[in-house]
PDB file of N, CA and C in Angstrom:
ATOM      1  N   UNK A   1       0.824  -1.194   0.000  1.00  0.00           N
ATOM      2  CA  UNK A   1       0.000   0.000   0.000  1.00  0.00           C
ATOM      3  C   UNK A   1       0.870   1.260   0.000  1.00  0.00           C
ATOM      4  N   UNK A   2       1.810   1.540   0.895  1.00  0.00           N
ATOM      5  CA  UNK A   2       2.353   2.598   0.907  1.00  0.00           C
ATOM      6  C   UNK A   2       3.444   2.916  -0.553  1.00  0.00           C
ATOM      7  N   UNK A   3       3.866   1.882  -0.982  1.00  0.00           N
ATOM      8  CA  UNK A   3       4.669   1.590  -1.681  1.00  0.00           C
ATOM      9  C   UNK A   3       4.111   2.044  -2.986  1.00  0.00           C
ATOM     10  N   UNK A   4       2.819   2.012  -2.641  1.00  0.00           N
ATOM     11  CA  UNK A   4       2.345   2.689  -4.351  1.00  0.00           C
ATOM     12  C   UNK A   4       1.955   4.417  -3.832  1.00  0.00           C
ATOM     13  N   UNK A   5       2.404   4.904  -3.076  1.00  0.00           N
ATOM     14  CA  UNK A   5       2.048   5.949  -2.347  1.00  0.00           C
ATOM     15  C   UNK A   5       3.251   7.468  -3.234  1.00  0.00           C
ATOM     16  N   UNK A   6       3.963   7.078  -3.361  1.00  0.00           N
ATOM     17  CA  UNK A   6       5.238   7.846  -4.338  1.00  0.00           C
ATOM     18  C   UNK A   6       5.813   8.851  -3.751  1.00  0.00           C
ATOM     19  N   UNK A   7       5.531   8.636  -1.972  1.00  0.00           N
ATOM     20  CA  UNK A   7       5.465   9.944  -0.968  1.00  0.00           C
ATOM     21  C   UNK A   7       6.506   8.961   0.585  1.00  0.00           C
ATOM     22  N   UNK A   8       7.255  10.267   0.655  1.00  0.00           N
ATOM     23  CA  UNK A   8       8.127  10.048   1.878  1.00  0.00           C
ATOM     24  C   UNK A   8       6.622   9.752   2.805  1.00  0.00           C
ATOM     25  N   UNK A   9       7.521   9.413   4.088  1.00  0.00           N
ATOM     26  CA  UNK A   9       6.579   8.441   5.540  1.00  0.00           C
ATOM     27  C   UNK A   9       5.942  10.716   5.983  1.00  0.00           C
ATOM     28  N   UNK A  10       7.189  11.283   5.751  1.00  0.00           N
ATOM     29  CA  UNK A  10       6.822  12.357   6.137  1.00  0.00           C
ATOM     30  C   UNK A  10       5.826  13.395   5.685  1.00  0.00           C
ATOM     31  N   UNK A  11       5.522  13.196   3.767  1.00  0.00           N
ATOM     32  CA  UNK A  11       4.960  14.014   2.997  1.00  0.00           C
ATOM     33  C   UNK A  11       3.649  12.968   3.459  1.00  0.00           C
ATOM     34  N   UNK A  12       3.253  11.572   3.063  1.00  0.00           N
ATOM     35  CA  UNK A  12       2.296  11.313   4.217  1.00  0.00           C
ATOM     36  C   UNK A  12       0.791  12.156   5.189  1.00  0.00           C
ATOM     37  N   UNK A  13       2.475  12.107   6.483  1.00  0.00           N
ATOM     38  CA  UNK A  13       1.995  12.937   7.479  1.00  0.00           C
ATOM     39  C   UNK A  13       1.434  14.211   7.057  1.00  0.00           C
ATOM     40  N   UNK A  14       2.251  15.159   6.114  1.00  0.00           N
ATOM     41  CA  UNK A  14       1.542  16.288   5.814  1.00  0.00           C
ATOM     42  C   UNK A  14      -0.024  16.283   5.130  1.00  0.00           C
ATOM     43  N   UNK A  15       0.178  14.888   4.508  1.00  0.00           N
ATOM     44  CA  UNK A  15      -1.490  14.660   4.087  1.00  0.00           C
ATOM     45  C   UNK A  15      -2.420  14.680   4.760  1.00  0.00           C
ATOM     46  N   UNK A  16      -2.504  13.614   5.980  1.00  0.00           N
ATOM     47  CA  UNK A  16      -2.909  13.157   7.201  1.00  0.00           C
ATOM     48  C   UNK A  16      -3.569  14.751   7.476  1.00  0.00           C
ATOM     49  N   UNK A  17      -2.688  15.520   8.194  1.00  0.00           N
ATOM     50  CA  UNK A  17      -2.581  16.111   9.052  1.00  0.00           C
ATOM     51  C   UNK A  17      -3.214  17.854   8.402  1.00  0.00           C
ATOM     52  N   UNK A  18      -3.277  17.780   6.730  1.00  0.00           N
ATOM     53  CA  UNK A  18      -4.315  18.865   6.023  1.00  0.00           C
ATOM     54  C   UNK A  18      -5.348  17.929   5.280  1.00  0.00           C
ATOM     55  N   UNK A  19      -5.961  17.012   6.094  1.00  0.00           N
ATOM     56  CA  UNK A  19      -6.701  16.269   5.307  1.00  0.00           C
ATOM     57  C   UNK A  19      -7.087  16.292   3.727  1.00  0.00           C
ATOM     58  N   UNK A  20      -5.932  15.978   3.034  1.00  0.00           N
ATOM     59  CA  UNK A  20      -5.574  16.334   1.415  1.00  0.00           C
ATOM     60  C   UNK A  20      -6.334  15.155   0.630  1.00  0.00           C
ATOM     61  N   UNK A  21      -7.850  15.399   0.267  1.00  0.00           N
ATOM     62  CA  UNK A  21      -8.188  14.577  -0.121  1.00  0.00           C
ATOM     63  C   UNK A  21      -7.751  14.152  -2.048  1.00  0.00           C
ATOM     64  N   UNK A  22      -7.052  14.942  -2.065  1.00  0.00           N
ATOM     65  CA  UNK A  22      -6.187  14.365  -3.821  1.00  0.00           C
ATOM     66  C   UNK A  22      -5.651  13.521  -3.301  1.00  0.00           C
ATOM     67  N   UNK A  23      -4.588  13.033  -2.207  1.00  0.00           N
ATOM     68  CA  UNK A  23      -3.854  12.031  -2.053  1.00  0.00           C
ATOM     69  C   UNK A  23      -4.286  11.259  -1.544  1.00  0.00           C
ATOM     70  N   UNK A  24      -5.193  11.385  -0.098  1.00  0.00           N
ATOM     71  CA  UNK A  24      -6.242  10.289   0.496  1.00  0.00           C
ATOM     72  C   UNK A  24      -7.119   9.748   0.067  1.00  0.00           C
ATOM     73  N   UNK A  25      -7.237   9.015  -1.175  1.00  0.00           N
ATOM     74  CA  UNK A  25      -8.662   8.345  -1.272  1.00  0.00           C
ATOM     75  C   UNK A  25      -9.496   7.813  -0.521  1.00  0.00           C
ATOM     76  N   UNK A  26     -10.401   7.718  -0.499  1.00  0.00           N
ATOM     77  CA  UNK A  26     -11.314   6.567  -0.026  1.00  0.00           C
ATOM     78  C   UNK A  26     -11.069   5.462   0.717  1.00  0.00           C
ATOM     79  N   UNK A  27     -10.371   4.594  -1.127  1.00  0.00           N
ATOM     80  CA  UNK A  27      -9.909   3.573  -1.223  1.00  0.00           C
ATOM     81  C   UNK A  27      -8.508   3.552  -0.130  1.00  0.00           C
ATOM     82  N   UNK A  28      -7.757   4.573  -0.259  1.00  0.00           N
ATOM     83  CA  UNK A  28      -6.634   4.521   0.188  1.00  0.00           C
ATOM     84  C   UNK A  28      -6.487   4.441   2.171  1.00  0.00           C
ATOM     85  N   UNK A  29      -7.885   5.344   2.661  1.00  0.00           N
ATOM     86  CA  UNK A  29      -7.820   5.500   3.887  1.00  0.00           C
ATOM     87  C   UNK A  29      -8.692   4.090   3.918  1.00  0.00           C
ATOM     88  N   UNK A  30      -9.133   3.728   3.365  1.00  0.00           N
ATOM     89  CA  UNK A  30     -10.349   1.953   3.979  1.00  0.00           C
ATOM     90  C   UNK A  30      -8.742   1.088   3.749  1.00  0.00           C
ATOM     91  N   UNK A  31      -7.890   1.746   3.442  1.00  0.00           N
ATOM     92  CA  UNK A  31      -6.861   0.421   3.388  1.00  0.00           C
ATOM     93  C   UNK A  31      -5.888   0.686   4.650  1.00  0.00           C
ATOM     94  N   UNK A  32      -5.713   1.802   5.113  1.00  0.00           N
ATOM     95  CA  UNK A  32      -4.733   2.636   6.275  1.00  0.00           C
ATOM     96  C   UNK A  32      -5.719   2.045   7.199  1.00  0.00           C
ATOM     97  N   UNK A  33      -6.865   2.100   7.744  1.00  0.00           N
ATOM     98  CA  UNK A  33      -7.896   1.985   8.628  1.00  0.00           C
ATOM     99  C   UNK A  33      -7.570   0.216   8.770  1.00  0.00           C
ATOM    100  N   UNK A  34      -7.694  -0.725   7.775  1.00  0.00           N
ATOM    101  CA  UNK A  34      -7.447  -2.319   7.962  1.00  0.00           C
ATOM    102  C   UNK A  34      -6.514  -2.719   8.577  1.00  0.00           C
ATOM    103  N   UNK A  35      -5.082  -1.573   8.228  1.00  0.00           N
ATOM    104  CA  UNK A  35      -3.613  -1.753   8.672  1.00  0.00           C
ATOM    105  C   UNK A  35      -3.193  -1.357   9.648  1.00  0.00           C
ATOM    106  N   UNK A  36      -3.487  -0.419  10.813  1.00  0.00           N
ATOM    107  CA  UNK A  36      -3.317   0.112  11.304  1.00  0.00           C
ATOM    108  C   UNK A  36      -2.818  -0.974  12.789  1.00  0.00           C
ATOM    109  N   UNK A  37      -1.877  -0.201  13.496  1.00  0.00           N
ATOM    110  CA  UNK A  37      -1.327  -1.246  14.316  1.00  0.00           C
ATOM    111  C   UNK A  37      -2.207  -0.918  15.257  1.00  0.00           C
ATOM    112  N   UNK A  38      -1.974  -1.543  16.523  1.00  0.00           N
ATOM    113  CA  UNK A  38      -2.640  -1.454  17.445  1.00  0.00           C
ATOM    114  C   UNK A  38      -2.030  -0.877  18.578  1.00  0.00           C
ATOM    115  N   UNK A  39      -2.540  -0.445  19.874  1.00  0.00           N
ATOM    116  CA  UNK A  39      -2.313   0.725  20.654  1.00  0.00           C
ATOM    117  C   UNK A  39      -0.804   0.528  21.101  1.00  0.00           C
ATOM    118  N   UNK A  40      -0.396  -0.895  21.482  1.00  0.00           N
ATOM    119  CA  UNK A  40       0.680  -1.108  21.951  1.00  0.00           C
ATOM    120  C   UNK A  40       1.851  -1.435  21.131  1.00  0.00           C
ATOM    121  N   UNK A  41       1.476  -1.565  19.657  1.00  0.00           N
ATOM    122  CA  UNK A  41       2.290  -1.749  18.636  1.00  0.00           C
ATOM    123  C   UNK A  41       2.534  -0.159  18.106  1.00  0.00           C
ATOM    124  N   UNK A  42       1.658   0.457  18.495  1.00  0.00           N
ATOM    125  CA  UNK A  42       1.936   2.544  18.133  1.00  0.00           C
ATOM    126  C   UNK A  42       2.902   2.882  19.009  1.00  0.00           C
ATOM    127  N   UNK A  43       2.598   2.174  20.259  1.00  0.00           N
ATOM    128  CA  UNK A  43       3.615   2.971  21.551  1.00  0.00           C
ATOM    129  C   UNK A  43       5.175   2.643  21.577  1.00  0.00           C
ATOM    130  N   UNK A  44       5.483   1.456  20.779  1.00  0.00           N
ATOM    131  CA  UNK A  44       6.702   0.765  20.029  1.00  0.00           C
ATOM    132  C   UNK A  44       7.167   1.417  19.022  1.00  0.00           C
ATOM    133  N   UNK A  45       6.337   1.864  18.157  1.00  0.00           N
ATOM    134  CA  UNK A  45       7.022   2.696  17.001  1.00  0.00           C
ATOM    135  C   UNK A  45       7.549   4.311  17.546  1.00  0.00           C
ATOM    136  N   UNK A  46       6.728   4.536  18.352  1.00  0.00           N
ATOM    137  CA  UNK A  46       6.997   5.875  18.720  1.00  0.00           C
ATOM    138  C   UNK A  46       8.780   5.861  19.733  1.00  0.00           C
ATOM    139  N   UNK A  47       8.406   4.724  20.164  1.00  0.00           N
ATOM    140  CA  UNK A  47      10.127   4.291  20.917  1.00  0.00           C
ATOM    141  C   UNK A  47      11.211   4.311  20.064  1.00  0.00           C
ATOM    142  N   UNK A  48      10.944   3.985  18.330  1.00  0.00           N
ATOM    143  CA  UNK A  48      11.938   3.736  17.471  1.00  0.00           C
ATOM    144  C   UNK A  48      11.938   4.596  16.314  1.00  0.00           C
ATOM    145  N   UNK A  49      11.540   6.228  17.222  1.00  0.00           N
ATOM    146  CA  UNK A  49      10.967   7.115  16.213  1.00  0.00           C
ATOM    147  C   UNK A  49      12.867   7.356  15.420  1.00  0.00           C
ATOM    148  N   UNK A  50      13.320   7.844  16.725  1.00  0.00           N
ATOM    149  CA  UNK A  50      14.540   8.083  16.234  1.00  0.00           C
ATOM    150  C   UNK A  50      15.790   6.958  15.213  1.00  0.00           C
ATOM    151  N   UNK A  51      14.994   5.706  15.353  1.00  0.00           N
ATOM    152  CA  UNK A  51      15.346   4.977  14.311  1.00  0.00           C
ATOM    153  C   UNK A  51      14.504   4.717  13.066  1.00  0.00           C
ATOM    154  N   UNK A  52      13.998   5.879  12.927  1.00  0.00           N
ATOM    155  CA  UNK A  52      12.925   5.679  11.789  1.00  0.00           C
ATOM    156  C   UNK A  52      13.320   5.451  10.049  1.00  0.00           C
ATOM    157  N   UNK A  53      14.659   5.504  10.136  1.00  0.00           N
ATOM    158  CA  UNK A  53      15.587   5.066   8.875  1.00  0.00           C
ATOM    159  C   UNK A  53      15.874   3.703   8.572  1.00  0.00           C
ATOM    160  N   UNK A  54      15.899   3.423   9.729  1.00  0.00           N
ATOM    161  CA  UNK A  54      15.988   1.654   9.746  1.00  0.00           C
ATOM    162  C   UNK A  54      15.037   0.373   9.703  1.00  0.00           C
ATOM    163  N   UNK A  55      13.584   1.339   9.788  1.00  0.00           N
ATOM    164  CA  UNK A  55      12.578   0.454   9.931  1.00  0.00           C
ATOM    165  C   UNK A  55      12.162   0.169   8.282  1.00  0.00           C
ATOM    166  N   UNK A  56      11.138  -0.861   8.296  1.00  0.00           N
ATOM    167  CA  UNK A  56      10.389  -1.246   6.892  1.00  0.00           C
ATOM    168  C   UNK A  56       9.678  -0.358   6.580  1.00  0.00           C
ATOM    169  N   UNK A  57       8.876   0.156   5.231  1.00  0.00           N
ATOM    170  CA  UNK A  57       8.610   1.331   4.911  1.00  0.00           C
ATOM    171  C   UNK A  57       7.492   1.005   5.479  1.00  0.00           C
ATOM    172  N   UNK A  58       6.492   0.175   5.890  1.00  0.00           N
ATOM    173  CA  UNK A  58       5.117   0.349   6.817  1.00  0.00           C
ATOM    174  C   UNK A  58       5.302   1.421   8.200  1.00  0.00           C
ATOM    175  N   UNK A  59       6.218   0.319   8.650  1.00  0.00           N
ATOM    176  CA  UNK A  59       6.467   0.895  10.127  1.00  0.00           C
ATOM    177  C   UNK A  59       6.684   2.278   9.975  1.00  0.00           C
ATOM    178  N   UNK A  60       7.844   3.104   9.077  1.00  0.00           N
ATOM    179  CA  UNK A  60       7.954   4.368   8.717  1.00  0.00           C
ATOM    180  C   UNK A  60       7.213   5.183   8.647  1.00  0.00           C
ATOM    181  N   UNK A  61       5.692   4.732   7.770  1.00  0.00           N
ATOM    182  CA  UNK A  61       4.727   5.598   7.545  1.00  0.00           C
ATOM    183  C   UNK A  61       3.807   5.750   8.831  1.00  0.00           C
ATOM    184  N   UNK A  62       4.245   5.046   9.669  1.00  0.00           N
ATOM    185  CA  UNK A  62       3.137   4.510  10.960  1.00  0.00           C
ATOM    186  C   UNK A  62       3.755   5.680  12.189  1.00  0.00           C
ATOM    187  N   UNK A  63       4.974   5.350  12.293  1.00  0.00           N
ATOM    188  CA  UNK A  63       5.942   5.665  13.317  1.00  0.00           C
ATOM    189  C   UNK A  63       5.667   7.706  12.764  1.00  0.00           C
ATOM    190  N   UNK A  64       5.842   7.732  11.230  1.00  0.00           N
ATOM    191  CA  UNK A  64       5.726   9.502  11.271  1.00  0.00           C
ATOM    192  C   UNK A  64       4.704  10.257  11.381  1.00  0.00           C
ATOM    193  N   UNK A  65       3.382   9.341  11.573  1.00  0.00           N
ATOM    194  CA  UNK A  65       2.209  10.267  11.589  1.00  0.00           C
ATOM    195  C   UNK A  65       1.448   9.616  12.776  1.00  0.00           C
ATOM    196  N   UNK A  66       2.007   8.963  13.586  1.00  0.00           N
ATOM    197  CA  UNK A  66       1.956   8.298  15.488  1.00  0.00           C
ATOM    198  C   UNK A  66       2.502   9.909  16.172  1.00  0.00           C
ATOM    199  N   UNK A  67       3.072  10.485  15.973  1.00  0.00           N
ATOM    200  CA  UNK A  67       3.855  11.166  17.099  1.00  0.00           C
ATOM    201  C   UNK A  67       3.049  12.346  17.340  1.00  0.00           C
ATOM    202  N   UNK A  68       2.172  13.452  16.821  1.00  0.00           N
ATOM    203  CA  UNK A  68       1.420  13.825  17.460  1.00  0.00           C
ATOM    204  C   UNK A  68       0.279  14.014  17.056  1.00  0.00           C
ATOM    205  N   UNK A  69      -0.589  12.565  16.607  1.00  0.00           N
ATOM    206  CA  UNK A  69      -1.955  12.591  16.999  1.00  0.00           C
ATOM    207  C   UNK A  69      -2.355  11.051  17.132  1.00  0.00           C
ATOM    208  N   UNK A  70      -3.384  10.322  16.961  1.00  0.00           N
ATOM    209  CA  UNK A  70      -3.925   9.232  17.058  1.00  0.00           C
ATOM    210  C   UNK A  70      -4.230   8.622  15.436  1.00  0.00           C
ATOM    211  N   UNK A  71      -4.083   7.993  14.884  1.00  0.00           N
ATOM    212  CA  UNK A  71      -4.315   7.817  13.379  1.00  0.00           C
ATOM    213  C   UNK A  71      -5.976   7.614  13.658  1.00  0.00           C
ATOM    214  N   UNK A  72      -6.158   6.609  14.661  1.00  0.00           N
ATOM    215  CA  UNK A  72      -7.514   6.060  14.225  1.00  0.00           C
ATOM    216  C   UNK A  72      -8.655   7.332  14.721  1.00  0.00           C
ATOM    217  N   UNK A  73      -8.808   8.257  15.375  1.00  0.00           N
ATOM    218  CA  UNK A  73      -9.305   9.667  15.315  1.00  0.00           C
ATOM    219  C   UNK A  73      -9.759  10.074  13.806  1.00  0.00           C
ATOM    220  N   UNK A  74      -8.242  10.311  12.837  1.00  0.00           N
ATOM    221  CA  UNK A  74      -8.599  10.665  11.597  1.00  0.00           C
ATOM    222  C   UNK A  74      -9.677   9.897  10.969  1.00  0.00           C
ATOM    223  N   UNK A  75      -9.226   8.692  10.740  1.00  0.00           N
ATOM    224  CA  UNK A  75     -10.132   7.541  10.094  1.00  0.00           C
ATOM    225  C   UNK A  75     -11.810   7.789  10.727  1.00  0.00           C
TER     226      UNK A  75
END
């Protein structure tokens, strides 16, 4: 999913966060909403924010738009 996304974990977040519906589809947030980790798997990424270069590009996109708000709020 993210991988067809053509957007840093960070440009993303800027979507997220001006609710940019050119980049958010529908389709695209019913697929973020399926994936989404769970409370104690968020509180882990946020631990390995500062290794956020090293993680898989999921975790990346998870870990940059975890740090200040709730994903599942947006959704």
């Amino acid at each position: 999913m993210f991988s067809q996304l053509k957007s840093t974990p960070q440009q993303f977040r800027q979507w997220l966060l001006a609710c940019d519906s050119e980049h958010l589809t529908s389709d695209l947030l019913a697929q973020l909403n399926k994936s989404l980790p769970n409370p104690d798997e968020l509180k882990k990424l946020l631990e390995l924010k500062n290794e956020i270069n090293d993680l898989p590009d999921a975790e990346q996109y998870f870990c940059a738009v975890s740090s200040n708000f709730i994903i599942k709020n947006i959704l």
